[in-house]
PDB file of N, CA and C in Angstrom:
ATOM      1  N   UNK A   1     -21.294  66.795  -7.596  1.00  0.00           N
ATOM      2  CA  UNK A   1     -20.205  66.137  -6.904  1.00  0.00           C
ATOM      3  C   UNK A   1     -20.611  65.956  -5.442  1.00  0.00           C
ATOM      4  N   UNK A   2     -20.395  64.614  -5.162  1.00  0.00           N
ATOM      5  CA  UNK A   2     -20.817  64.537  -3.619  1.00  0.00           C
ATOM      6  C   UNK A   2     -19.722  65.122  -2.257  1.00  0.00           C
ATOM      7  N   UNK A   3     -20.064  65.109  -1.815  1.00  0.00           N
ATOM      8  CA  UNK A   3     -19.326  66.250  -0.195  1.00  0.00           C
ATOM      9  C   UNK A   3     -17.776  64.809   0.013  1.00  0.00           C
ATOM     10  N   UNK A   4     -18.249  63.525   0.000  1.00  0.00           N
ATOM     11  CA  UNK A   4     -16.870  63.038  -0.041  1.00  0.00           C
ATOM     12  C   UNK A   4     -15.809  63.018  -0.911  1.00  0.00           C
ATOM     13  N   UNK A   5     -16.298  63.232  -2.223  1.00  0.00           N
ATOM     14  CA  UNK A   5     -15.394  63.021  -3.631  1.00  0.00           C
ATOM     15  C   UNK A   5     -15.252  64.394  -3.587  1.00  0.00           C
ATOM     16  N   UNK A   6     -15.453  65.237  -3.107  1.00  0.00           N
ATOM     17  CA  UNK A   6     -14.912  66.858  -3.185  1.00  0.00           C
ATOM     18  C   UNK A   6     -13.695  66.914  -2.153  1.00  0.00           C
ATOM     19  N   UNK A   7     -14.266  65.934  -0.998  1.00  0.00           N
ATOM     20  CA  UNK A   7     -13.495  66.359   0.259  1.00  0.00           C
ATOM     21  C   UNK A   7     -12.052  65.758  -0.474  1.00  0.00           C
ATOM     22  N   UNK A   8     -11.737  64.467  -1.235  1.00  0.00           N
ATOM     23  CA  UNK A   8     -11.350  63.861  -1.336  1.00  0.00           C
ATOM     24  C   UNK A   8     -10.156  65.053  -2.438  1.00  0.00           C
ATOM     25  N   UNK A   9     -10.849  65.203  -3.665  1.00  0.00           N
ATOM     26  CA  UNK A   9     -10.306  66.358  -5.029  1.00  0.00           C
ATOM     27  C   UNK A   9      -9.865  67.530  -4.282  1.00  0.00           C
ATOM     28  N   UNK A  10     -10.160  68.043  -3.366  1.00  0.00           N
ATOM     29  CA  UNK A  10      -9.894  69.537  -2.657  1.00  0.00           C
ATOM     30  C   UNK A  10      -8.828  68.987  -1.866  1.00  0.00           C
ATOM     31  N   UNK A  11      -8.494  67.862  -1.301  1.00  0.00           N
ATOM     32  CA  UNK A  11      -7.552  67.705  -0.544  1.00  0.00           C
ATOM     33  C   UNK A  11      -6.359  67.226  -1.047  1.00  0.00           C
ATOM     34  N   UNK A  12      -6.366  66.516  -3.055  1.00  0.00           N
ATOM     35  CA  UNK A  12      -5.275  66.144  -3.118  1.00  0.00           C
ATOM     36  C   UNK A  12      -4.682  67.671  -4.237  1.00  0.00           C
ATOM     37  N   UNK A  13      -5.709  68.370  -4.042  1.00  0.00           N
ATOM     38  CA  UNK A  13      -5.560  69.592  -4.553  1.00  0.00           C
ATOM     39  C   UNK A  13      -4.337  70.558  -3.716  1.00  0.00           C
ATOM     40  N   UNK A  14      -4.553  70.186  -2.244  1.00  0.00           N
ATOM     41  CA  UNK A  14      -3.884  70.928  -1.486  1.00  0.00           C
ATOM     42  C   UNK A  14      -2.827  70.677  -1.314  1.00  0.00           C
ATOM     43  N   UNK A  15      -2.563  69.145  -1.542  1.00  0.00           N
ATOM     44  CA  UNK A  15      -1.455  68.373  -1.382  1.00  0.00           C
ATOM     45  C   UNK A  15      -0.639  69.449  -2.450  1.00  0.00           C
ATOM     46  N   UNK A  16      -1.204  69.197  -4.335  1.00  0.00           N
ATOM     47  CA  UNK A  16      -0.542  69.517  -4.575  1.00  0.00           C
ATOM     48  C   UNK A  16       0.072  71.001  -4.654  1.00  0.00           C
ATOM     49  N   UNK A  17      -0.841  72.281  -4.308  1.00  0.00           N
ATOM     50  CA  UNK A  17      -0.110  73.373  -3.740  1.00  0.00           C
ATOM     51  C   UNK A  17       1.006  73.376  -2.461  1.00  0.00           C
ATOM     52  N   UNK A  18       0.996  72.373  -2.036  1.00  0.00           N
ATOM     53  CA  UNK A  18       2.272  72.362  -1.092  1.00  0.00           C
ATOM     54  C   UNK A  18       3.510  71.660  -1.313  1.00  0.00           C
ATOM     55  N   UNK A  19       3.110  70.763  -2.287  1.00  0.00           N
ATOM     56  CA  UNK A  19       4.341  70.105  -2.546  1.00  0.00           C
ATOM     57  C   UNK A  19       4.769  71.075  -4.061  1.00  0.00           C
ATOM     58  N   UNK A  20       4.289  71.867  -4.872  1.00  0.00           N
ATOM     59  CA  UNK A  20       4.619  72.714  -5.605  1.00  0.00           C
ATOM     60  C   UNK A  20       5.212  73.903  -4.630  1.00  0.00           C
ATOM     61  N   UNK A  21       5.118  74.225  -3.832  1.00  0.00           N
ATOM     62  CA  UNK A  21       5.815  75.665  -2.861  1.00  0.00           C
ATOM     63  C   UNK A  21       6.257  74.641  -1.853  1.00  0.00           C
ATOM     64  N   UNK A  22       6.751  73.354  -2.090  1.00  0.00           N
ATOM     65  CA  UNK A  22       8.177  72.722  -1.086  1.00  0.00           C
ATOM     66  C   UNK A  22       8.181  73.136   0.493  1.00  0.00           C
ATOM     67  N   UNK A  23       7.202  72.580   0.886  1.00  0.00           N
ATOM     68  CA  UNK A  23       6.419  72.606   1.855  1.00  0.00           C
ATOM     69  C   UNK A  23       6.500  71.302   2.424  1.00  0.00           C
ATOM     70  N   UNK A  24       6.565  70.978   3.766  1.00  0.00           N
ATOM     71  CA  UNK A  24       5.740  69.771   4.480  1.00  0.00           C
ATOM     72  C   UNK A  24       5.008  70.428   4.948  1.00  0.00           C
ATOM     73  N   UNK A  25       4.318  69.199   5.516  1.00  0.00           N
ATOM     74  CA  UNK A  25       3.262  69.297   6.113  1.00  0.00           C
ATOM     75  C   UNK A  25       3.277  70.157   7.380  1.00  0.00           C
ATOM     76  N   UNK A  26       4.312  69.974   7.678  1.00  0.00           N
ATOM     77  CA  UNK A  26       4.525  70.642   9.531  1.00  0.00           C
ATOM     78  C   UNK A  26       4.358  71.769   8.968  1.00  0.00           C
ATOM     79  N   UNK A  27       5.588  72.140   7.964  1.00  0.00           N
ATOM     80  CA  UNK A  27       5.620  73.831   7.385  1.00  0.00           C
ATOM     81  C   UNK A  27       4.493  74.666   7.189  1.00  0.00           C
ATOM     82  N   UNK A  28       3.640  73.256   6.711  1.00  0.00           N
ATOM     83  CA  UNK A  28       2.192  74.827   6.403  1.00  0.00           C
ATOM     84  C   UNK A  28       1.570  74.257   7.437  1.00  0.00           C
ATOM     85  N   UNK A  29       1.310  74.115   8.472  1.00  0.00           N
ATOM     86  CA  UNK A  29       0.911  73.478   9.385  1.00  0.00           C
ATOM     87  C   UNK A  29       1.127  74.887  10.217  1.00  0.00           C
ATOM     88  N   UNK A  30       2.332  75.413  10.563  1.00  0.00           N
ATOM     89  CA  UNK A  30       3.001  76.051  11.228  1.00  0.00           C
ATOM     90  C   UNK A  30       2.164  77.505  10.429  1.00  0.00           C
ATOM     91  N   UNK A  31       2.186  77.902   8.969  1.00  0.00           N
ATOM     92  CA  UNK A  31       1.883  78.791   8.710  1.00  0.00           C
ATOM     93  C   UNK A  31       0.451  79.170   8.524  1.00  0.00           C
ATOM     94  N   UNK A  32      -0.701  78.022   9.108  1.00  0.00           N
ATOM     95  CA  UNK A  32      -2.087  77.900   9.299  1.00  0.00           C
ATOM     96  C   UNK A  32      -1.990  78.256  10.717  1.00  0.00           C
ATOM     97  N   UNK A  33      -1.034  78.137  11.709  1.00  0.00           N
ATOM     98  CA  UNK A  33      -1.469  78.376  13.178  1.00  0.00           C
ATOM     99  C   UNK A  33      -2.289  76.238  13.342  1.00  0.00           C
ATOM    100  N   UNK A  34      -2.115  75.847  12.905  1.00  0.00           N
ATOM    101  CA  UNK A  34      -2.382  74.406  12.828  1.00  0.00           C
ATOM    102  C   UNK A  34      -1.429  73.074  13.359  1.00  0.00           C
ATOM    103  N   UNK A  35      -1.830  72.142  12.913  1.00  0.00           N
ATOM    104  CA  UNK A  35      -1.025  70.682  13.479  1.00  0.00           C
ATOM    105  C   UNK A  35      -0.747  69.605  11.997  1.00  0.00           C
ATOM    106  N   UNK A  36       0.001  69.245  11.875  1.00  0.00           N
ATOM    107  CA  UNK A  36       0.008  68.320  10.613  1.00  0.00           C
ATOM    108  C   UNK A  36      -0.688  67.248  10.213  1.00  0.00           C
ATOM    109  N   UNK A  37      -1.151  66.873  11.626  1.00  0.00           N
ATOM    110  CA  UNK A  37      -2.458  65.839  11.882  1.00  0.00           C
ATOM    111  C   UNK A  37      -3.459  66.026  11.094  1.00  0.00           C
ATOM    112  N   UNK A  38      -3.922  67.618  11.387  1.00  0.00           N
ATOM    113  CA  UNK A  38      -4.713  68.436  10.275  1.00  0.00           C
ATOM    114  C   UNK A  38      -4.786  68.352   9.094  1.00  0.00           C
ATOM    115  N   UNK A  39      -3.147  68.584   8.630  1.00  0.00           N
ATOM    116  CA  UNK A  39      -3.367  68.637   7.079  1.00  0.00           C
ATOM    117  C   UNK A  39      -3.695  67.507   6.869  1.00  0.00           C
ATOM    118  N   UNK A  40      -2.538  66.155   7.157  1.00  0.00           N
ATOM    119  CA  UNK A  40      -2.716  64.812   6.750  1.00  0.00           C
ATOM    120  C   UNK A  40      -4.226  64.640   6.353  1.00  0.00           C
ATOM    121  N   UNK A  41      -4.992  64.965   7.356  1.00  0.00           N
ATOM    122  CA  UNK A  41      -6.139  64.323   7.183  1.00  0.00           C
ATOM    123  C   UNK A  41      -6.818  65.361   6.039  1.00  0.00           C
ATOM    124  N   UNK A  42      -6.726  66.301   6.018  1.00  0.00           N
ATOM    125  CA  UNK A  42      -7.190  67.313   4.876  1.00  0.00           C
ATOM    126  C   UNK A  42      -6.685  66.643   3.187  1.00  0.00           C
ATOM    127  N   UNK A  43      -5.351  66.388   3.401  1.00  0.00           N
ATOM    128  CA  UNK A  43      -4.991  65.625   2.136  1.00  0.00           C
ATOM    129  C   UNK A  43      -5.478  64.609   1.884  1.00  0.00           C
ATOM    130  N   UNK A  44      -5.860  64.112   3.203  1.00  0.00           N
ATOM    131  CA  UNK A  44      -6.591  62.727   2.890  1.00  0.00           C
ATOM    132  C   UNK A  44      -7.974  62.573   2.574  1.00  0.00           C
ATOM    133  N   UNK A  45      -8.787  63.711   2.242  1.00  0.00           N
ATOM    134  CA  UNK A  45     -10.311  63.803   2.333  1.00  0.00           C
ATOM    135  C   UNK A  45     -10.622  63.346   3.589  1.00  0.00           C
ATOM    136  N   UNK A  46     -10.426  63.230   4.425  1.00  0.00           N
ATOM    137  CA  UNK A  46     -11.055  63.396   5.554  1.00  0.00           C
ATOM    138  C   UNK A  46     -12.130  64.835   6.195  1.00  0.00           C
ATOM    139  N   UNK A  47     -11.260  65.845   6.186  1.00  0.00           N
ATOM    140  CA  UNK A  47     -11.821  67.213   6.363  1.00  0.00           C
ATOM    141  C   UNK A  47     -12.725  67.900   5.379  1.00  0.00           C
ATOM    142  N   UNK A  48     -13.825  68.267   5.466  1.00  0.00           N
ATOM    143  CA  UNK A  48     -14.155  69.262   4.626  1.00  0.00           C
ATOM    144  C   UNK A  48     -13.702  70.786   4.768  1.00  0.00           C
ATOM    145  N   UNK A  49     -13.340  71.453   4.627  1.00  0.00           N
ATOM    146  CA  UNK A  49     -13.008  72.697   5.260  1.00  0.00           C
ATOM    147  C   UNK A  49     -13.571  73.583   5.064  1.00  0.00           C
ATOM    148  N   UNK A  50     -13.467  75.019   5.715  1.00  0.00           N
ATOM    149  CA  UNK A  50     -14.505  76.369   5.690  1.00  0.00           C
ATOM    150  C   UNK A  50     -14.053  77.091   4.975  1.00  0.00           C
ATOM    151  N   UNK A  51     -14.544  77.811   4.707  1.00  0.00           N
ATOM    152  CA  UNK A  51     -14.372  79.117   3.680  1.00  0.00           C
ATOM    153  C   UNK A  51     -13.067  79.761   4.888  1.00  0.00           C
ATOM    154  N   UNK A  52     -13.339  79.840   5.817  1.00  0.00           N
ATOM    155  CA  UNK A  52     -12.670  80.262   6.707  1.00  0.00           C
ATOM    156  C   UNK A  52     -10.759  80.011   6.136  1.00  0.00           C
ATOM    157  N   UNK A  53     -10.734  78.583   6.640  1.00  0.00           N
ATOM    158  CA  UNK A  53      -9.661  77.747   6.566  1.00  0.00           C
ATOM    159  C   UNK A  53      -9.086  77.888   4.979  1.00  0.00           C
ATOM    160  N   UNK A  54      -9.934  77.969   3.786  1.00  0.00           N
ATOM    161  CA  UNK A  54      -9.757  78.289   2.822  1.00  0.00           C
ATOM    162  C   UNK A  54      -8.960  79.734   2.089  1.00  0.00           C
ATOM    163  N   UNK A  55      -9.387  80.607   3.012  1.00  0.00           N
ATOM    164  CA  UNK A  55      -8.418  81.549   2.882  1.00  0.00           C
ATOM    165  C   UNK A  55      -7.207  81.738   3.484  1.00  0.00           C
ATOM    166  N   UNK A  56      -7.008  81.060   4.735  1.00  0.00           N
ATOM    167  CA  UNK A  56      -5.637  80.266   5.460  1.00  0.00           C
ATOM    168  C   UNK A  56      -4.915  79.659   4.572  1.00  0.00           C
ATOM    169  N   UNK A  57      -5.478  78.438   3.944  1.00  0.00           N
ATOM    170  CA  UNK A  57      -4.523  77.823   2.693  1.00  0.00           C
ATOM    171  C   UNK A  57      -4.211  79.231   1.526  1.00  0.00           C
ATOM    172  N   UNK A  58      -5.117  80.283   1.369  1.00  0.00           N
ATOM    173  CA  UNK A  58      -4.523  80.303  -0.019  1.00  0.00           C
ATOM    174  C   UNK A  58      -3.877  82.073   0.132  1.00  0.00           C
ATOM    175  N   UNK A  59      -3.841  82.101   1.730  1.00  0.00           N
ATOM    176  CA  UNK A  59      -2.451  83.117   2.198  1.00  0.00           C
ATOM    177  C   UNK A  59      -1.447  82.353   2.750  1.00  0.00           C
ATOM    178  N   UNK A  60      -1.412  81.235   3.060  1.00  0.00           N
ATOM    179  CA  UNK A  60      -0.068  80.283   2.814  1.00  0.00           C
ATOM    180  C   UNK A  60       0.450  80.157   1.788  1.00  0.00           C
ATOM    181  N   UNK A  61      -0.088  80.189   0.987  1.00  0.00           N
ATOM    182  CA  UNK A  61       0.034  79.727  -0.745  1.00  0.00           C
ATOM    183  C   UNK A  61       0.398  81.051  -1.073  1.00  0.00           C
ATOM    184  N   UNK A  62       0.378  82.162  -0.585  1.00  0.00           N
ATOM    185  CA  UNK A  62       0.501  83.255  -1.307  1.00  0.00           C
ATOM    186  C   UNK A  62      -0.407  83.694  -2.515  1.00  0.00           C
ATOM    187  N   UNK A  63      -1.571  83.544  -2.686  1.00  0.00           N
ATOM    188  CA  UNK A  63      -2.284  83.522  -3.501  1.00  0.00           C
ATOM    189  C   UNK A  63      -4.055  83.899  -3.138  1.00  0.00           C
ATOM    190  N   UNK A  64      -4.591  84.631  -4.098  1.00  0.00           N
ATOM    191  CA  UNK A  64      -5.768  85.191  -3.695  1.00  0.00           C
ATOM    192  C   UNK A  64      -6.855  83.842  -3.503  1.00  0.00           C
ATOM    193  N   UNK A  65      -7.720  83.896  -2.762  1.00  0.00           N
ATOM    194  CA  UNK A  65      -8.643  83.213  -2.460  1.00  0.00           C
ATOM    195  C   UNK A  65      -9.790  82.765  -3.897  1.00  0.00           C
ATOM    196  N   UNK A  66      -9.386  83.303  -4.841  1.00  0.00           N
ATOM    197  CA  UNK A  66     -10.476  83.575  -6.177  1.00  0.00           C
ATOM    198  C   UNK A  66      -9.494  82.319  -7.093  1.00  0.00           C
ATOM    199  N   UNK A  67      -7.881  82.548  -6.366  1.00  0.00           N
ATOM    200  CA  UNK A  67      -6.771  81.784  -7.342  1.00  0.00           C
ATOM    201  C   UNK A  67      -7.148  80.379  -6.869  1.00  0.00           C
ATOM    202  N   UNK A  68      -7.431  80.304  -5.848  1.00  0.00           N
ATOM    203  CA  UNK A  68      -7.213  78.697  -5.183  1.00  0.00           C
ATOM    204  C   UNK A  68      -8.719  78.521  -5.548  1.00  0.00           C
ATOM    205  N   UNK A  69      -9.385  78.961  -5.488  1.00  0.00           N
ATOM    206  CA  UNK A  69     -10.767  78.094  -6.211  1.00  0.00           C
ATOM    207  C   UNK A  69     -10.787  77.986  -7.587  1.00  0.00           C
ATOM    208  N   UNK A  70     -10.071  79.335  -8.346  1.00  0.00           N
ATOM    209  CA  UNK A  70     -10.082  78.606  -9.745  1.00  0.00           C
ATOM    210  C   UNK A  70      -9.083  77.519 -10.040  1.00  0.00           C
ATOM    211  N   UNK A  71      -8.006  77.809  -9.396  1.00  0.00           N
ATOM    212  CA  UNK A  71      -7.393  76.243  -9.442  1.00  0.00           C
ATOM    213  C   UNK A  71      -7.846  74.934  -9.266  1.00  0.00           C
ATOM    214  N   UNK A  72      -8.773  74.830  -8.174  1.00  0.00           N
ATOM    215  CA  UNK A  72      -8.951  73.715  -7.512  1.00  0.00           C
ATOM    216  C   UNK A  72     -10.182  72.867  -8.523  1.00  0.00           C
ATOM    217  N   UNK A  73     -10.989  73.963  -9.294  1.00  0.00           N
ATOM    218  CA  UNK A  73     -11.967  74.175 -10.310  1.00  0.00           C
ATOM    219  C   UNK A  73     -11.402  73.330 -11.346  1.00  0.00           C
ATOM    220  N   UNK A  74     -10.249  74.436 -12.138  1.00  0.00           N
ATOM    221  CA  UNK A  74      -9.280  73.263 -13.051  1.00  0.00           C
ATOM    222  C   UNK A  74      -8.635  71.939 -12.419  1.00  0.00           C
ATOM    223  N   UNK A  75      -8.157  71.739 -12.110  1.00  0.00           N
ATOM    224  CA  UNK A  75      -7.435  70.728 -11.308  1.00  0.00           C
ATOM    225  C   UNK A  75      -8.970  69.549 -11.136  1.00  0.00           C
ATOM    226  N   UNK A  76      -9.758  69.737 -10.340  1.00  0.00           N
ATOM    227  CA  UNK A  76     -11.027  68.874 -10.345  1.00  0.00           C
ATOM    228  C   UNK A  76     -11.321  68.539 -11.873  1.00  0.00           C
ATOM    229  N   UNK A  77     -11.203  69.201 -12.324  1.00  0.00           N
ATOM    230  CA  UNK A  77     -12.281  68.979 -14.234  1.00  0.00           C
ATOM    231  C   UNK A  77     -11.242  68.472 -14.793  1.00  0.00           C
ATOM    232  N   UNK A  78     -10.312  68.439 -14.949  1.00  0.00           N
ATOM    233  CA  UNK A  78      -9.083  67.492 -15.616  1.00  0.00           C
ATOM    234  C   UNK A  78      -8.998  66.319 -14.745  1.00  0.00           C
ATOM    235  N   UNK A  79      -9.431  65.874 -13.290  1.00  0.00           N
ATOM    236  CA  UNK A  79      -9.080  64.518 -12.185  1.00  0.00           C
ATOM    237  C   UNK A  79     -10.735  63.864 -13.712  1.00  0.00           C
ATOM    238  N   UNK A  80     -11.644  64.904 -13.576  1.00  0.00           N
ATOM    239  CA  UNK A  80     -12.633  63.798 -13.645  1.00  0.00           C
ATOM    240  C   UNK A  80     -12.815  63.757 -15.165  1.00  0.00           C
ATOM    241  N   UNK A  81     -12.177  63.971 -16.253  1.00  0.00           N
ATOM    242  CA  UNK A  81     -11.822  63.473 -17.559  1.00  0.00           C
ATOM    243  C   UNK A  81     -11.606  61.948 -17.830  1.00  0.00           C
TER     244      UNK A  81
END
């Protein structure tokens, strides 16, 4: 998978953990220490993000860092079916 079509799957990935925990954007924005500008563009594949930032999303999410990659894992392999 190339670094844009990931950036792209990881970000509408994130979308959908936030709109599943009824979230805007500001909201987890606010709970990253972040700007919504941010996410937008994260949802938008724009961003690649860090391992860093990755565990930010997935203690927003309430969820272990092992959960949001196996999600994002499933979620990718069912986009590219």
């Amino acid at each position: 998978m190339e670094k844009a079509e990931f950036s792209l799957l990881f970000g509408a990935y994130i979308k959908k953990l936030r709109q599943e925990n009824k979230m805007t954007q500001p909201e987890l924005a606010d709970k990253l220490g972040n700007n919504f500008q941010n996410i937008s563009a994260i949802e938008r594949g724009e961003f690649t993000i860090t391992i860093y930032s990755a565990q930010k999303f997935a203690d927003a999410f309430e969820i272990k860092l092992s959960t949001l990659f196996k999600g994002f894992e499933d979620y990718s392999f069912k986009k590219e079916e």
